[in-house]
Protein backbone atom coordinates (compact mmCIF):
# COMPACT_ATOMS: atom_id res chain seq x y z
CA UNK A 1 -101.87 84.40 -41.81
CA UNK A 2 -99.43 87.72 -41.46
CA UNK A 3 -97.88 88.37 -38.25
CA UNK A 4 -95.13 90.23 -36.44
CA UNK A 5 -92.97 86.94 -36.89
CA UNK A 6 -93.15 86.52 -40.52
CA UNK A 7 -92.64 90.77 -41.24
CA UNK A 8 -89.34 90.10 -39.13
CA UNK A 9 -88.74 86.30 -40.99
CA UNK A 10 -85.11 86.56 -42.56
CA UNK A 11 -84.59 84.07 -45.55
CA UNK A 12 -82.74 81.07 -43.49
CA UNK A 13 -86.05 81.23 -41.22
CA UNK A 14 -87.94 81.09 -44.06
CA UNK A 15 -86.25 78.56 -45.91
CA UNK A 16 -86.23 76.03 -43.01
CA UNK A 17 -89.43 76.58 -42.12
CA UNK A 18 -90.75 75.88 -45.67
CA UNK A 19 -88.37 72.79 -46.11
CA UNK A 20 -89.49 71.43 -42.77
CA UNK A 21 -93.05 71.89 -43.52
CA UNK A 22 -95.40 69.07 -43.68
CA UNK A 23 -98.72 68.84 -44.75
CA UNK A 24 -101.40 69.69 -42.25
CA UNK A 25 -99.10 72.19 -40.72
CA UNK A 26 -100.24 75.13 -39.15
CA UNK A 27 -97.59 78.45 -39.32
CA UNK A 28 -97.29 81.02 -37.15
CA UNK A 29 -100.02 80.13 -34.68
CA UNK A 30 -100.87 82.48 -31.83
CA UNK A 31 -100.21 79.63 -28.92
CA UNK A 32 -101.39 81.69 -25.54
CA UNK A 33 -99.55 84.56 -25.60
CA UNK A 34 -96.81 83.70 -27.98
CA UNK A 35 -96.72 83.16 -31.54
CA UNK A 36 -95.71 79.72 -32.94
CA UNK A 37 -93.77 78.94 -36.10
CA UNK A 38 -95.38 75.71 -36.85
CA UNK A 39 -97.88 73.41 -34.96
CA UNK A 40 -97.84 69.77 -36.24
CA UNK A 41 -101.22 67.97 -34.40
CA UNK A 42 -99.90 68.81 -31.03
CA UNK A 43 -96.70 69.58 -31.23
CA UNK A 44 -95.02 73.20 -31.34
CA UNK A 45 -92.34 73.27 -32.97
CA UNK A 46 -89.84 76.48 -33.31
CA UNK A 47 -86.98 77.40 -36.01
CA UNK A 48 -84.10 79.24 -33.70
CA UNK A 49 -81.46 80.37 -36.30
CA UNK A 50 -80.17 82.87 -33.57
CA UNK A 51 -79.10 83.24 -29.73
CA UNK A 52 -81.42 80.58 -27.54
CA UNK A 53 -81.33 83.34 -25.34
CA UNK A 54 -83.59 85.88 -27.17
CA UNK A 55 -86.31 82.73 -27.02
CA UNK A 56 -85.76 80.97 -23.88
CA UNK A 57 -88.46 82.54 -21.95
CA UNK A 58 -91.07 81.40 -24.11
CA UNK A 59 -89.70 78.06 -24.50
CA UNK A 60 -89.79 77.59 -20.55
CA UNK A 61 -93.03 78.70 -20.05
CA UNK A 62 -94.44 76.69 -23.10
CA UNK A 63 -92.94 73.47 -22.53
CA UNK A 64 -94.88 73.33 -19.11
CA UNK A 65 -98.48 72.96 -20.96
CA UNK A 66 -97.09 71.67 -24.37
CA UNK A 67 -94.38 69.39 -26.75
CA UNK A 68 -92.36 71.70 -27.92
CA UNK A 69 -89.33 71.02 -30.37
CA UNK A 70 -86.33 73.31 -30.98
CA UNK A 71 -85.08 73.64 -33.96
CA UNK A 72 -81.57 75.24 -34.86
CA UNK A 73 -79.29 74.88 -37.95
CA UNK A 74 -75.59 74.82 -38.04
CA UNK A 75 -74.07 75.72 -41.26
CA UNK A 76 -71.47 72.43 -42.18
CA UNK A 77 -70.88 74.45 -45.40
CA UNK A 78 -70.62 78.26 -46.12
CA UNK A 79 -70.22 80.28 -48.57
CA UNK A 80 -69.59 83.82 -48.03
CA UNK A 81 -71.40 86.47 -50.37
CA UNK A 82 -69.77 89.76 -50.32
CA UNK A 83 -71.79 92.67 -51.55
CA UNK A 84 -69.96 95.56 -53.80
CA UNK A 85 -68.76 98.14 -51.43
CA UNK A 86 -70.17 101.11 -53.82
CA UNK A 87 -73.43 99.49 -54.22
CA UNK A 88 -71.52 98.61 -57.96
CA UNK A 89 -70.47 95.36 -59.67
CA UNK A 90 -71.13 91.67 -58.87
CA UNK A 91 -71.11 89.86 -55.41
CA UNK A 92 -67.88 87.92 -54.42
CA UNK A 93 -68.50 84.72 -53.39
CA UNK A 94 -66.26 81.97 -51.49
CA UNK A 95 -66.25 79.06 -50.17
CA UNK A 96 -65.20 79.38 -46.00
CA UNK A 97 -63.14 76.77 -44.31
CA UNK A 98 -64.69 76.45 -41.35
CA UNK A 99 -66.89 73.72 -41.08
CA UNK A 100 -69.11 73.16 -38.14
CA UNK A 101 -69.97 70.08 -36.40
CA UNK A 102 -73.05 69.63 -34.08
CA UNK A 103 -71.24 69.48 -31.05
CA UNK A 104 -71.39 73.81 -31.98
CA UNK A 105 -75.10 73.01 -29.91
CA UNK A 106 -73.31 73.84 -27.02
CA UNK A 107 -72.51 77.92 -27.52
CA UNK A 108 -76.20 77.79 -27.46
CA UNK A 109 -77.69 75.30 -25.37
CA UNK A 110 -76.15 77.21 -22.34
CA UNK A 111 -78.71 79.31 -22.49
CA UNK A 112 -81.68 77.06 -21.73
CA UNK A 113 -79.26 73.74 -20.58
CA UNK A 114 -81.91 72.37 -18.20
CA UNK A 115 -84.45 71.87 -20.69
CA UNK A 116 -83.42 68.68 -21.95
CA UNK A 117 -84.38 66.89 -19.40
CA UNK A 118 -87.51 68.48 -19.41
CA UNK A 119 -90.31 65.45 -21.15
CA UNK A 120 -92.21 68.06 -23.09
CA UNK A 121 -89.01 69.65 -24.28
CA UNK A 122 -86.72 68.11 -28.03
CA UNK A 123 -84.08 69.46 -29.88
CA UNK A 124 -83.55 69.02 -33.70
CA UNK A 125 -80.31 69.84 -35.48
CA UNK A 126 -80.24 70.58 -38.68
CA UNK A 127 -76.65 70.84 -40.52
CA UNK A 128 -76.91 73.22 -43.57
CA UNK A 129 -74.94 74.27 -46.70
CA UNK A 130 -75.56 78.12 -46.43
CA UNK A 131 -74.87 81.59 -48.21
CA UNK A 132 -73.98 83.95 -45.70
CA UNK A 133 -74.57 87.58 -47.01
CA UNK A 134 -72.28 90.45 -45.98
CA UNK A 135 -72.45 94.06 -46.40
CA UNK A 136 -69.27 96.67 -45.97
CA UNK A 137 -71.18 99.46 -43.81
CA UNK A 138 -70.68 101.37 -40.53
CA UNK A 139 -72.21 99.88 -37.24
CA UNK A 140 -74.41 102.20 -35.11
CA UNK A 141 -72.38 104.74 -33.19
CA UNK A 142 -69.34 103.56 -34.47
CA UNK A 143 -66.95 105.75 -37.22
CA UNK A 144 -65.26 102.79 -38.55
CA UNK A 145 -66.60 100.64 -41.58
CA UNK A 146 -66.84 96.91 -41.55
CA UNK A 147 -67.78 93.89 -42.84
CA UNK A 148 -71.28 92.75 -41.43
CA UNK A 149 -73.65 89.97 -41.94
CA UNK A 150 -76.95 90.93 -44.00
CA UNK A 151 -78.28 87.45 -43.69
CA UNK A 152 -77.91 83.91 -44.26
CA UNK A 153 -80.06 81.91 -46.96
CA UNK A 154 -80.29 78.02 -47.13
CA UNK A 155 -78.92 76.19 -49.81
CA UNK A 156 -79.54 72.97 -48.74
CA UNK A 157 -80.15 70.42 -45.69
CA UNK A 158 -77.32 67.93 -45.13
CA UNK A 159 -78.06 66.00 -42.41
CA UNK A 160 -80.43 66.36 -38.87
CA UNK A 161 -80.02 64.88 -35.83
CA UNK A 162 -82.94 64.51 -32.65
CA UNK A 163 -82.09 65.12 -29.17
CA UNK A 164 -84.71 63.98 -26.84
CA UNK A 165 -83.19 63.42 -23.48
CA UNK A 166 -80.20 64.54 -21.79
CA UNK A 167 -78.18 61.64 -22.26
CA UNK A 168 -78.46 62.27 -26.16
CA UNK A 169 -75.91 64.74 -25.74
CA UNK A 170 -73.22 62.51 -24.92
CA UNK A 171 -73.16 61.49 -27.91
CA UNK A 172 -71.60 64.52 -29.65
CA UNK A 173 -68.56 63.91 -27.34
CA UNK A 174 -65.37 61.78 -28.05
CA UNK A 175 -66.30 58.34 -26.86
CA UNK A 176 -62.60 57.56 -25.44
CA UNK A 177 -63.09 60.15 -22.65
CA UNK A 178 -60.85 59.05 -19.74
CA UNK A 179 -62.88 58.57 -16.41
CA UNK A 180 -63.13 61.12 -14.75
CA UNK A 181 -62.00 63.93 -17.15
CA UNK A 182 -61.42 67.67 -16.53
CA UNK A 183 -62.07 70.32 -19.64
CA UNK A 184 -58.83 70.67 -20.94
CA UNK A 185 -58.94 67.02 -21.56
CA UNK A 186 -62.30 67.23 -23.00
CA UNK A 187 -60.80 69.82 -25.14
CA UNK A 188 -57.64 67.90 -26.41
CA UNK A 189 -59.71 64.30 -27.19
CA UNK A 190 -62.01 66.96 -28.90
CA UNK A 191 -59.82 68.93 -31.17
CA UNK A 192 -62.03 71.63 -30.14
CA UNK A 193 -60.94 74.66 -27.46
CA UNK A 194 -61.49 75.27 -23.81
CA UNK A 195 -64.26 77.36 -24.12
CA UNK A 196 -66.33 75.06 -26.30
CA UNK A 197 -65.59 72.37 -23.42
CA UNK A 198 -65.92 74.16 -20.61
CA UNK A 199 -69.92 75.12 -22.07
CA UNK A 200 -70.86 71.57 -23.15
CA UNK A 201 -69.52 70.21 -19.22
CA UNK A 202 -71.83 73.07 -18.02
CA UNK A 203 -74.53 72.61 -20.27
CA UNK A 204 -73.82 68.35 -19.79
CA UNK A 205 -73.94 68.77 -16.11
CA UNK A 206 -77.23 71.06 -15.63
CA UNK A 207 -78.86 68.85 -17.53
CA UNK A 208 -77.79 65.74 -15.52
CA UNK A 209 -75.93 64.32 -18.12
CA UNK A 210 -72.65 64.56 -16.55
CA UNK A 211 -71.48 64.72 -12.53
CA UNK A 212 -68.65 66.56 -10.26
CA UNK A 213 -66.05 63.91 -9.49
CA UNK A 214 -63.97 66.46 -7.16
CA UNK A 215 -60.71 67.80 -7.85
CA UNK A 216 -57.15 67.33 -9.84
CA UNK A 217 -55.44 70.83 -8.04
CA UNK A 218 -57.41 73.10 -9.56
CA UNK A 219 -59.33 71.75 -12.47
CA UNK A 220 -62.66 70.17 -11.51
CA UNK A 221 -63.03 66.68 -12.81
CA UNK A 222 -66.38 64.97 -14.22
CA UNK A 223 -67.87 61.59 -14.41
CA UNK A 224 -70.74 60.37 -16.46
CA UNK A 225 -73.38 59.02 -13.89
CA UNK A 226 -73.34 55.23 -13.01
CA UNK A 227 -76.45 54.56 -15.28
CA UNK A 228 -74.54 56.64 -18.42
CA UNK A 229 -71.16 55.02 -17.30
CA UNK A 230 -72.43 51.34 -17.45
CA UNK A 231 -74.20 52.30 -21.22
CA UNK A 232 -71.06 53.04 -22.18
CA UNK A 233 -69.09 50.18 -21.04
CA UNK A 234 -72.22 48.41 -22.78
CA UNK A 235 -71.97 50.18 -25.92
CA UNK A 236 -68.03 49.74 -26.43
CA UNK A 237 -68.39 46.10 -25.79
CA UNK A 238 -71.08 45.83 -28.46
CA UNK A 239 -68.30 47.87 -30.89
């Protein structure tokens, strides 16, 4: 079936979608108003491989009449693929440093953080090895040429993880957290910056994963709540 979403389908899209396929799958599906990238029985499932923001609408409204699962990769391996400038030659291609975790959720989730707790509502992560495509050209209104991304293809699926409730989340935190904690602290037992920390305690705490315990001068502290708190103190005891 052709639709606007699969004239617009870039090749990571595509690729997921066809790894993730199963038979008796359904692809883009006109669901109400909305067009659906795969419907399993009765679930709707979506492939996000950009800003939760451009889809969030759709995924509120949705998950109100029907399961709906999110799906989003994050590249764990990348390979950049620069184009010739001249349009001449071979591509160069490298392997990047940066590796990427799924705790990198969070620069997303803020955009639709309640929905976790929703019980219609599931989140699958997907770490990738990925070829990320760039072309040397001029942005729109701009005089200056750079270095932009074309697209990103998949290579190959490392490793996915299911988050079905709020308290999922947790897990992609350090587990020796003092109690309470403020971000910066977060951010230290973390390796990871500020920022990063300050979105996963907003995204953590909207979703009623995580609680305001007051004050230390200016930085507000956090707390899980006493259900998550006593699962912990469970869990390590198990370890």
């Amino acid at each position: 079936m052709s639709s606007i979403g699969v004239l617009n389908e870039g090749p990571l899209h595509a690729g997921l979608k066809a790894w993730y396929a199963r038979p008796g799958d359904r692809f883009e599906v006109p669901v109400e108003t909305y067009h659906v990238d795969v419907v399993r029985d009765d679930l709707l499932i979506e492939i996000q491989t950009a800003s939760f923001s451009s889809c969030a609408r759709k995924l509120r409204d949705l998950v109100e009449r029907h399961r709906v699962r999110l799906v989003h990769p994050i590249p764990r391996e990348r390979y950049i693929v620069k184009l010739p400038e001249n349009g001449r030659g071979r591509p160069k291609r490298r392997r990047s440093p940066k590796r990427l975790g799924f705790e990198e959720i969070f620069t997303e989730l803020v955009s639709i953080p309640e929905l976790l707790a929703h019980p219609n509502f599931e989140l699958e992560l997907v770490a990738t090895r990925e070829d990320e495509v760039r072309a040397w050209k001029r942005r729109p209104r701009r005089k200056r040429f750079q270095w932009q991304v074309e697209e990103r293809r998949l290579l190959e699926v490392l490793a996915m993880r299911l988050l079905t409730e709020p308290t999922d989340l947790r897990e992609l935190l350090p587990r020796d957290l003092p109690q309470p904690f403020d971000t910066q602290e977060l951010a230290v037992a973390w390796g990871r910056s500020r920022a990063i920390a300050q979105q996963a305690t907003y995204c953590l705490r909207k979703s009623g994963a995580l609680a305001e315990a007051g004050k230390r001068g200016r930085a507000r502290l956090y707390e899980w709540p006493a259900p998550l708190a006593a699962r912990a103190v469970a869990g390590a005891s198990a370890r």
